[in-house]
Each structure stands twice: as structure tokens, then as C-alpha cells.
PDB file of N, CA and C in Angstrom:
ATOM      1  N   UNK A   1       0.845  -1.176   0.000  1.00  0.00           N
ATOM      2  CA  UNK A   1       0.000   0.000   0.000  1.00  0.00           C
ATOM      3  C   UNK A   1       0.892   1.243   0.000  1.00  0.00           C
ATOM      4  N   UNK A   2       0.865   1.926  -1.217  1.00  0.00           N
ATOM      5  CA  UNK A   2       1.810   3.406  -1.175  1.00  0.00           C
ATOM      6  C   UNK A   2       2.751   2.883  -1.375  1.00  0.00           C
ATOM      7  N   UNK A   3       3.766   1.382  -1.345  1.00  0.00           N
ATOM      8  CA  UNK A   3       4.711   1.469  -1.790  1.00  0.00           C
ATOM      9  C   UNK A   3       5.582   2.388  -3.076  1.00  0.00           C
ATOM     10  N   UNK A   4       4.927   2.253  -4.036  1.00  0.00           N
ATOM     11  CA  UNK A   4       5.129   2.569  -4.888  1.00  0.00           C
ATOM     12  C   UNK A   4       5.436   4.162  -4.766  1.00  0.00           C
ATOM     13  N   UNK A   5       4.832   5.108  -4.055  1.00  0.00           N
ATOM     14  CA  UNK A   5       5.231   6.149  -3.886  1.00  0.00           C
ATOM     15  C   UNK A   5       6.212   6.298  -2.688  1.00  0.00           C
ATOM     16  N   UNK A   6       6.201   5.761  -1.970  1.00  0.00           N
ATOM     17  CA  UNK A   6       7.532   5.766  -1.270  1.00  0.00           C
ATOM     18  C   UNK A   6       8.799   5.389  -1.847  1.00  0.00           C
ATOM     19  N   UNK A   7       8.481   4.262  -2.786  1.00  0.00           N
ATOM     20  CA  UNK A   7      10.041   4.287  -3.581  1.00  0.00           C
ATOM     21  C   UNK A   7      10.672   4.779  -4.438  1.00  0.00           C
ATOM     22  N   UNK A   8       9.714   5.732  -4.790  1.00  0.00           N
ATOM     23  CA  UNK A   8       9.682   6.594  -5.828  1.00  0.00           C
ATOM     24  C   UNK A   8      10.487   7.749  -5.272  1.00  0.00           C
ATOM     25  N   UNK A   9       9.926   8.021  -3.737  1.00  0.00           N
ATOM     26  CA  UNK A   9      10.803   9.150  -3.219  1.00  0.00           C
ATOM     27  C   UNK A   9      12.206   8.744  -2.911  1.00  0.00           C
ATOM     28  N   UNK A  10      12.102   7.839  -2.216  1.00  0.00           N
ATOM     29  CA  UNK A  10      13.482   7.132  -2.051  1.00  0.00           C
ATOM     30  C   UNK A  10      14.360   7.055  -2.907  1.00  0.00           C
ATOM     31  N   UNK A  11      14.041   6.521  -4.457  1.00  0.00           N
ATOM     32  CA  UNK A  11      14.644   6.675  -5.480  1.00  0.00           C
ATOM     33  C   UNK A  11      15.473   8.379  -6.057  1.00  0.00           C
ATOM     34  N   UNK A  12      14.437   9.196  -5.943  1.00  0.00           N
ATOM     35  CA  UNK A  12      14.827  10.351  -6.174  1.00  0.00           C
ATOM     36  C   UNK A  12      15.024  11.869  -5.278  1.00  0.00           C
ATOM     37  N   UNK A  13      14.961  10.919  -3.995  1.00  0.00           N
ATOM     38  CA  UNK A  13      15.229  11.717  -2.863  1.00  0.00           C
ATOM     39  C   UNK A  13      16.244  12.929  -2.913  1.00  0.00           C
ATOM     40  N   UNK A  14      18.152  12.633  -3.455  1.00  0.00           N
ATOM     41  CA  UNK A  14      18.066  13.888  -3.759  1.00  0.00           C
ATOM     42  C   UNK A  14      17.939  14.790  -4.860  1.00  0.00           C
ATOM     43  N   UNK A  15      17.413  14.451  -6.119  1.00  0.00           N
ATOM     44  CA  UNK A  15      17.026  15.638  -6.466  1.00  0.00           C
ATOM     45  C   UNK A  15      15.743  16.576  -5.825  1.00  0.00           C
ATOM     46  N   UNK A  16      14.437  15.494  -5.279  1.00  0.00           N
ATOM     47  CA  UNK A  16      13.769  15.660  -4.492  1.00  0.00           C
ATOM     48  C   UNK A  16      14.129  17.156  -3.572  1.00  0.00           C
ATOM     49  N   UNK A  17      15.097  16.884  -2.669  1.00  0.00           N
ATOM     50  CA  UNK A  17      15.917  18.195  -1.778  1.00  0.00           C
ATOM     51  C   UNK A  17      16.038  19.004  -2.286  1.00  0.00           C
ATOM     52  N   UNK A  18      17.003  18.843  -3.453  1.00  0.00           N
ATOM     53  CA  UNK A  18      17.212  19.953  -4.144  1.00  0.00           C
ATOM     54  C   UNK A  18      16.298  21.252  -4.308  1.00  0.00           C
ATOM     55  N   UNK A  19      15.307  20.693  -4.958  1.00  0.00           N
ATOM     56  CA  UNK A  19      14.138  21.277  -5.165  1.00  0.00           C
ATOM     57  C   UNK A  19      12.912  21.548  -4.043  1.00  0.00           C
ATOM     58  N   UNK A  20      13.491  20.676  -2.953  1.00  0.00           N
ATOM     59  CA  UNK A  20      11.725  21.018  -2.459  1.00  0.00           C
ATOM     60  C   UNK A  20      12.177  21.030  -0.856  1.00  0.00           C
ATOM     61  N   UNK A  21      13.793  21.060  -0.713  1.00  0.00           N
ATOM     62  CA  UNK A  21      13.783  20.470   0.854  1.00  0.00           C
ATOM     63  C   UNK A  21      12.980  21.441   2.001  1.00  0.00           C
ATOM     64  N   UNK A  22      12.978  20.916   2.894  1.00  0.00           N
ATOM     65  CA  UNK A  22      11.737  20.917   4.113  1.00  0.00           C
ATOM     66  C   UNK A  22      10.426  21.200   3.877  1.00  0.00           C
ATOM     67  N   UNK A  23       9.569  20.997   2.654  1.00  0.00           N
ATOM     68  CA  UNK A  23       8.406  20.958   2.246  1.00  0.00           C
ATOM     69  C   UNK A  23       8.113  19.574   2.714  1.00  0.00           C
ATOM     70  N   UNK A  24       6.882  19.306   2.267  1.00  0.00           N
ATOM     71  CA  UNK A  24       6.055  18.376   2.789  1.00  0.00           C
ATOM     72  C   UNK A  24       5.125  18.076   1.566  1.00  0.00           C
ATOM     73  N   UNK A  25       5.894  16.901   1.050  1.00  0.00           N
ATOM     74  CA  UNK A  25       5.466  16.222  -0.397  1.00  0.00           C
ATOM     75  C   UNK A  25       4.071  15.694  -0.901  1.00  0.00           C
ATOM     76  N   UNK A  26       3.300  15.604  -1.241  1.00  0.00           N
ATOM     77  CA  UNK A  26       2.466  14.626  -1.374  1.00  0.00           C
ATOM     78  C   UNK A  26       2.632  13.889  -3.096  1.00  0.00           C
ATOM     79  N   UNK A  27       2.661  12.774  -2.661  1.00  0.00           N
ATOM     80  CA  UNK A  27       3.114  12.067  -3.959  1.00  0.00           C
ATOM     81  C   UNK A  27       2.017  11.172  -4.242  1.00  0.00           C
ATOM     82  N   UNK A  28       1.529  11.098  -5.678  1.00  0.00           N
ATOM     83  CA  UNK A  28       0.640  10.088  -6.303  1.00  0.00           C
ATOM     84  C   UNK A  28       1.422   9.077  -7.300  1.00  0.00           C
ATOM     85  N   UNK A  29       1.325   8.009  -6.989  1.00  0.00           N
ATOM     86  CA  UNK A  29       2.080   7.318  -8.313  1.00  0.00           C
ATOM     87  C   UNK A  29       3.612   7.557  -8.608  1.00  0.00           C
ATOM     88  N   UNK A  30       3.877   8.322  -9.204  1.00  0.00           N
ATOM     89  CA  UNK A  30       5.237   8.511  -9.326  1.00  0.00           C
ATOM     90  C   UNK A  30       5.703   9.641  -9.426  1.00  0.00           C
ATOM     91  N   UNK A  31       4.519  10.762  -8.990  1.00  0.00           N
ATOM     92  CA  UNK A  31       4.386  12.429  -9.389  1.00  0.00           C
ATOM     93  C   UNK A  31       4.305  13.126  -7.994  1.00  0.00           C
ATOM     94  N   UNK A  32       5.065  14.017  -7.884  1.00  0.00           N
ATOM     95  CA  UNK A  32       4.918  15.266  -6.930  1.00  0.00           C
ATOM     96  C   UNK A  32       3.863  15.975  -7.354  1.00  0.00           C
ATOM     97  N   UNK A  33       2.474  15.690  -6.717  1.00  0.00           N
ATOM     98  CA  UNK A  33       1.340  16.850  -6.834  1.00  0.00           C
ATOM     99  C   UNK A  33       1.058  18.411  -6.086  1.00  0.00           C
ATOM    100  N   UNK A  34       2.048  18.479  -5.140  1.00  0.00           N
ATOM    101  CA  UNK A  34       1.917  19.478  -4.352  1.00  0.00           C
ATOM    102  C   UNK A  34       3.212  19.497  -3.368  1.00  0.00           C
ATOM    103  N   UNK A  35       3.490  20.648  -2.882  1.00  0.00           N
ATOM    104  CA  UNK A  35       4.528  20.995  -2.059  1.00  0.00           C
ATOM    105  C   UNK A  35       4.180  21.830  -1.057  1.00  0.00           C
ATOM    106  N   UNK A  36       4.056  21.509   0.407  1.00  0.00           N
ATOM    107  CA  UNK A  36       3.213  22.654   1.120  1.00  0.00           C
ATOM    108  C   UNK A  36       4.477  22.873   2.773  1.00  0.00           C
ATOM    109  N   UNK A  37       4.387  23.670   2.811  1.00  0.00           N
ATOM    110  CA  UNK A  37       5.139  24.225   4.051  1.00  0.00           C
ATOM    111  C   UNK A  37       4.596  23.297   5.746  1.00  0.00           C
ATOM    112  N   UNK A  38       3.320  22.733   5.785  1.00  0.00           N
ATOM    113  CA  UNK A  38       3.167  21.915   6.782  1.00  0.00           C
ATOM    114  C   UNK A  38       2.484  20.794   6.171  1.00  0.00           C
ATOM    115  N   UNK A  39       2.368  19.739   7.229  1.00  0.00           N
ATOM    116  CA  UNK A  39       1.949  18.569   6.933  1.00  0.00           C
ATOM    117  C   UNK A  39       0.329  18.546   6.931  1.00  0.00           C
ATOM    118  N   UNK A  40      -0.044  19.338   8.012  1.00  0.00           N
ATOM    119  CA  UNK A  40      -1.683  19.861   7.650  1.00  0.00           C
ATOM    120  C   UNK A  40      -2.102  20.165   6.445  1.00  0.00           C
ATOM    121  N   UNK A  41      -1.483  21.559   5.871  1.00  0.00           N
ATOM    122  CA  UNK A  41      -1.847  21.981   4.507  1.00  0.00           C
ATOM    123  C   UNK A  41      -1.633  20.731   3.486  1.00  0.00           C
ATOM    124  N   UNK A  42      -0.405  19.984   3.396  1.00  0.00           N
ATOM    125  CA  UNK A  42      -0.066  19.181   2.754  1.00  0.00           C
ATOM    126  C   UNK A  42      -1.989  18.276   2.677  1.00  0.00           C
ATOM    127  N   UNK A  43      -2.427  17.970   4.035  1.00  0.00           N
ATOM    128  CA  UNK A  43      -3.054  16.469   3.733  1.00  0.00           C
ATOM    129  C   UNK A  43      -4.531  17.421   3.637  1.00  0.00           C
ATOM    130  N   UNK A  44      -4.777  18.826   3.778  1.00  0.00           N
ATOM    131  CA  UNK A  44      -5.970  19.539   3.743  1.00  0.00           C
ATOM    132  C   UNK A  44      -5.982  19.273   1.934  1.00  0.00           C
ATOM    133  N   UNK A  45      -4.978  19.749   1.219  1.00  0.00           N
ATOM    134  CA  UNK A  45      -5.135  19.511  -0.120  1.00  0.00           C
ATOM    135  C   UNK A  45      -5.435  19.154  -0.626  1.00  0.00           C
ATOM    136  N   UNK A  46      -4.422  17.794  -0.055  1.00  0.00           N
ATOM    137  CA  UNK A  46      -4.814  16.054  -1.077  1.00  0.00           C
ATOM    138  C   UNK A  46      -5.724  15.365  -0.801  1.00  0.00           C
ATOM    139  N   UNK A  47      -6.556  15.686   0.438  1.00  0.00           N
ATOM    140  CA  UNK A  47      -7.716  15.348   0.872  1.00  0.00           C
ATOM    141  C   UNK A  47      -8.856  15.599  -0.011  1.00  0.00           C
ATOM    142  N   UNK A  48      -8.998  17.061  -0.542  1.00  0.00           N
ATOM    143  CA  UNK A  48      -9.704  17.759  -1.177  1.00  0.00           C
ATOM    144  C   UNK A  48      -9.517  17.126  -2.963  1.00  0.00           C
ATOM    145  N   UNK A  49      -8.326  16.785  -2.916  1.00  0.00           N
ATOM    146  CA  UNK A  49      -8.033  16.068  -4.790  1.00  0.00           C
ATOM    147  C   UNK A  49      -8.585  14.603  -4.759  1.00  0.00           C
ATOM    148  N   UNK A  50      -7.928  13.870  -3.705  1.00  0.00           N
ATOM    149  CA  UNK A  50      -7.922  12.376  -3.735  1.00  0.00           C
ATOM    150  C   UNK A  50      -8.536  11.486  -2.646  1.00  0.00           C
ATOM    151  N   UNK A  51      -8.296  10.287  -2.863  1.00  0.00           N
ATOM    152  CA  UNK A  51      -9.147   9.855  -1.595  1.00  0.00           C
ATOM    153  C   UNK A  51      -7.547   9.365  -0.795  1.00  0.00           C
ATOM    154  N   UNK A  52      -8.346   8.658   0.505  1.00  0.00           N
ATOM    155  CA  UNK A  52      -7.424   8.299   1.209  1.00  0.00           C
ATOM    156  C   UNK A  52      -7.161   6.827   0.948  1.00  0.00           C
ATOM    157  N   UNK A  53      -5.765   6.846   0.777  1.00  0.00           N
ATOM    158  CA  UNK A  53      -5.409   5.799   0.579  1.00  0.00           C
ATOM    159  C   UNK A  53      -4.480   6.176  -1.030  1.00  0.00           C
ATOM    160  N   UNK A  54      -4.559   6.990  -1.781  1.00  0.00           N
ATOM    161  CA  UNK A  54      -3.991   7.540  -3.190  1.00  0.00           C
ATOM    162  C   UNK A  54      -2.896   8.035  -2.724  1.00  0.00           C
ATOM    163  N   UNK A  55      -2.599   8.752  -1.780  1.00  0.00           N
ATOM    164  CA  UNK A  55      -1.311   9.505  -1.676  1.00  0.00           C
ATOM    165  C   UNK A  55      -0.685   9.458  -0.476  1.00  0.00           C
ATOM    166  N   UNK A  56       0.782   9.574  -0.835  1.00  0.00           N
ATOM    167  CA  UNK A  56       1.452  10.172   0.567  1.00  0.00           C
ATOM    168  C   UNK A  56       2.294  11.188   0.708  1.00  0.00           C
ATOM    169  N   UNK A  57       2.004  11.793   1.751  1.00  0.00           N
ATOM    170  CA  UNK A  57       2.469  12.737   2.769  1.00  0.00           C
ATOM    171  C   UNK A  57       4.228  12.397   3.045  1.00  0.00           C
ATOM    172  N   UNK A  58       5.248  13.126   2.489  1.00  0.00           N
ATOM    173  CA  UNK A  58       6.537  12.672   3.185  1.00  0.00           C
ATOM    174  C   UNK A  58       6.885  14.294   2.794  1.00  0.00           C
ATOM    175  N   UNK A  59       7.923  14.494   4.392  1.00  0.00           N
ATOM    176  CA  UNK A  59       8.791  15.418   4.643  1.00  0.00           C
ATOM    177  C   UNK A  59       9.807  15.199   3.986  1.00  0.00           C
ATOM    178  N   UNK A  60      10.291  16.221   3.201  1.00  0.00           N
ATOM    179  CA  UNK A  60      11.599  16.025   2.017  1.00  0.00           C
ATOM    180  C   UNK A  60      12.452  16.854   2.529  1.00  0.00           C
ATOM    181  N   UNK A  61      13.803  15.636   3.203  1.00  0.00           N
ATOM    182  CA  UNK A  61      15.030  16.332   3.912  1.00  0.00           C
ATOM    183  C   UNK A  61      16.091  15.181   3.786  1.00  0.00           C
ATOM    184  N   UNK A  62      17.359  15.546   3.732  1.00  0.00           N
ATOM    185  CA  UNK A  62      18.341  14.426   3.323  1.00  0.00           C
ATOM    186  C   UNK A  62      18.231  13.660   4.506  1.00  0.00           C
ATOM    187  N   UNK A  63      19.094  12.502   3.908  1.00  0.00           N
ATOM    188  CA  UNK A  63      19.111  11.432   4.954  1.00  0.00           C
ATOM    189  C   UNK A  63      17.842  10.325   5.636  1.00  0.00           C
ATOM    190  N   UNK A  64      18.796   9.004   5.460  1.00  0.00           N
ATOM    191  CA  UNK A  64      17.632   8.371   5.723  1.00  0.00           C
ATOM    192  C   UNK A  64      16.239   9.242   7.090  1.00  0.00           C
ATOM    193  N   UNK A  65      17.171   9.730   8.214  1.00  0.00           N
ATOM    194  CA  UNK A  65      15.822   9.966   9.257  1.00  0.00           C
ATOM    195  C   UNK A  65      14.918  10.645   8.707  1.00  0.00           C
ATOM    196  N   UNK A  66      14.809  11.249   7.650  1.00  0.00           N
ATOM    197  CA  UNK A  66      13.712  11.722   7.162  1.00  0.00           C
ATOM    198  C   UNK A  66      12.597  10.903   6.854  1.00  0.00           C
ATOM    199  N   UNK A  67      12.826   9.559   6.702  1.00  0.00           N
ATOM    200  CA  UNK A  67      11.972   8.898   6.192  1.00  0.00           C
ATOM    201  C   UNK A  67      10.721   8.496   6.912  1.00  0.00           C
ATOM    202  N   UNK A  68       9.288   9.160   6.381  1.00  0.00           N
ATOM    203  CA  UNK A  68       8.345   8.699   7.432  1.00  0.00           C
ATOM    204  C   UNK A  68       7.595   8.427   6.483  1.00  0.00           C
ATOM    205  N   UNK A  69       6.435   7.539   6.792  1.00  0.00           N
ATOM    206  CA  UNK A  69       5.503   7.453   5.310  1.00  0.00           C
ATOM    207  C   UNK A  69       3.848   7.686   6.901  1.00  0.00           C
ATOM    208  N   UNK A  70       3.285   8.441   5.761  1.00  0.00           N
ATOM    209  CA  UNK A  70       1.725   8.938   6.439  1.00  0.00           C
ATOM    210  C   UNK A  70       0.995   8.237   5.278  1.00  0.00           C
ATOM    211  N   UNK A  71       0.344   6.960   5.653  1.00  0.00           N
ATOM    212  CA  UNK A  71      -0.855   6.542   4.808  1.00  0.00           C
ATOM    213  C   UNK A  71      -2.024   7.543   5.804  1.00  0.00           C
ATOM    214  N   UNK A  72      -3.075   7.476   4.494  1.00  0.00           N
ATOM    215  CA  UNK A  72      -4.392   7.873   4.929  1.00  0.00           C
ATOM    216  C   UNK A  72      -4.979   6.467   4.116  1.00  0.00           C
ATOM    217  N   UNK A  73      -5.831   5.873   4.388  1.00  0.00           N
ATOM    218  CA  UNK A  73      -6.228   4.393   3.770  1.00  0.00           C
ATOM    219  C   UNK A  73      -7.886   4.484   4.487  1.00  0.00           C
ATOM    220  N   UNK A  74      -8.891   4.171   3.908  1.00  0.00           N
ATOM    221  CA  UNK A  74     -10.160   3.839   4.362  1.00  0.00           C
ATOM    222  C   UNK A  74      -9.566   2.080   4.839  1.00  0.00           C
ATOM    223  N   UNK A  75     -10.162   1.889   5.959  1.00  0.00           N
ATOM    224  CA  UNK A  75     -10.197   0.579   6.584  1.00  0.00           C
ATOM    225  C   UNK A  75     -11.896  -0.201   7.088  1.00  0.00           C
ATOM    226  N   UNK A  76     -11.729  -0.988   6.228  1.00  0.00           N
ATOM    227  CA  UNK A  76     -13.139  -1.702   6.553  1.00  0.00           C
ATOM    228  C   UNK A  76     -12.762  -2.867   6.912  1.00  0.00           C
ATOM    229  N   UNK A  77     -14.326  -2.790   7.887  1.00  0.00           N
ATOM    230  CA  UNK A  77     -14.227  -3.930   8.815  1.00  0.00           C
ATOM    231  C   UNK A  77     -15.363  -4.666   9.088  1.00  0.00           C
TER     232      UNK A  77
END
């Protein structure tokens, strides 16, 4: 789930920096859809584009500790 966009960042993490460091990514598929200064704004956005479970939320900063992954996922039960 989201793999795919997590490895995507991972993969291109630093040009990623380059361009976007301490933003707060939201990635679909293999695309940077947005770049927002907090993680709120970030998921107020993609909330508003996509559903949960389409995208993730990652803080773009070198080095592995940056690495966090925020699913949003509908869970049924």
C-alpha cells in the first residue's frame, strides 16, 4: 500500500531536496502533486483532490531519518 510512492521518493530523494527540501510532499504514483510548508496543509489539499489511501504525505530532507511514510487508507471492517 503506497509502496510505490515511497520508492519513488526514495529513489529520487536527492534531487527531491534539491528542489523542495523541508516541504512536505504529497506524492501520487510517481508524481509530486503538491509541495506545502506543513503537513496539515499538505493532507488539507490532497484530501480535497484524492481519496485516502492515493497519496502520501513525506517530509523532504536528506538522509535516511527523514523517512516517514503517512498513509491515509479507508479501513473496513
Amino acid at each position: 500500500m503506497l509502496e510505490k510512492e515511497f520508492q519513488f521518493y526514495l529513489k529520487h530523494q536527492d534531487e527531491l531536496v534539491k528542489k523542495y527540501e523541508g516541504k512536505c510532499l504529497v506524492i501520487v504514483g510517481e508524481e509530486v502533486v503538491g509541495a506545502y510548508d506543513s503537513e496539515v496543509r499538505a493532507y488539507d489539499e490532497a484530501i480535497s483532490r484524492y481519496k485516502k489511501g492515493e497519496f502520501l504525505i513525506q517530509l523532504c530532507s536528506p538522509g535516511e531519518e527523514s523517512y516517514t511514510q503517512t498513509y491515509h487508507s479507508r479501513v473496513v471492517v
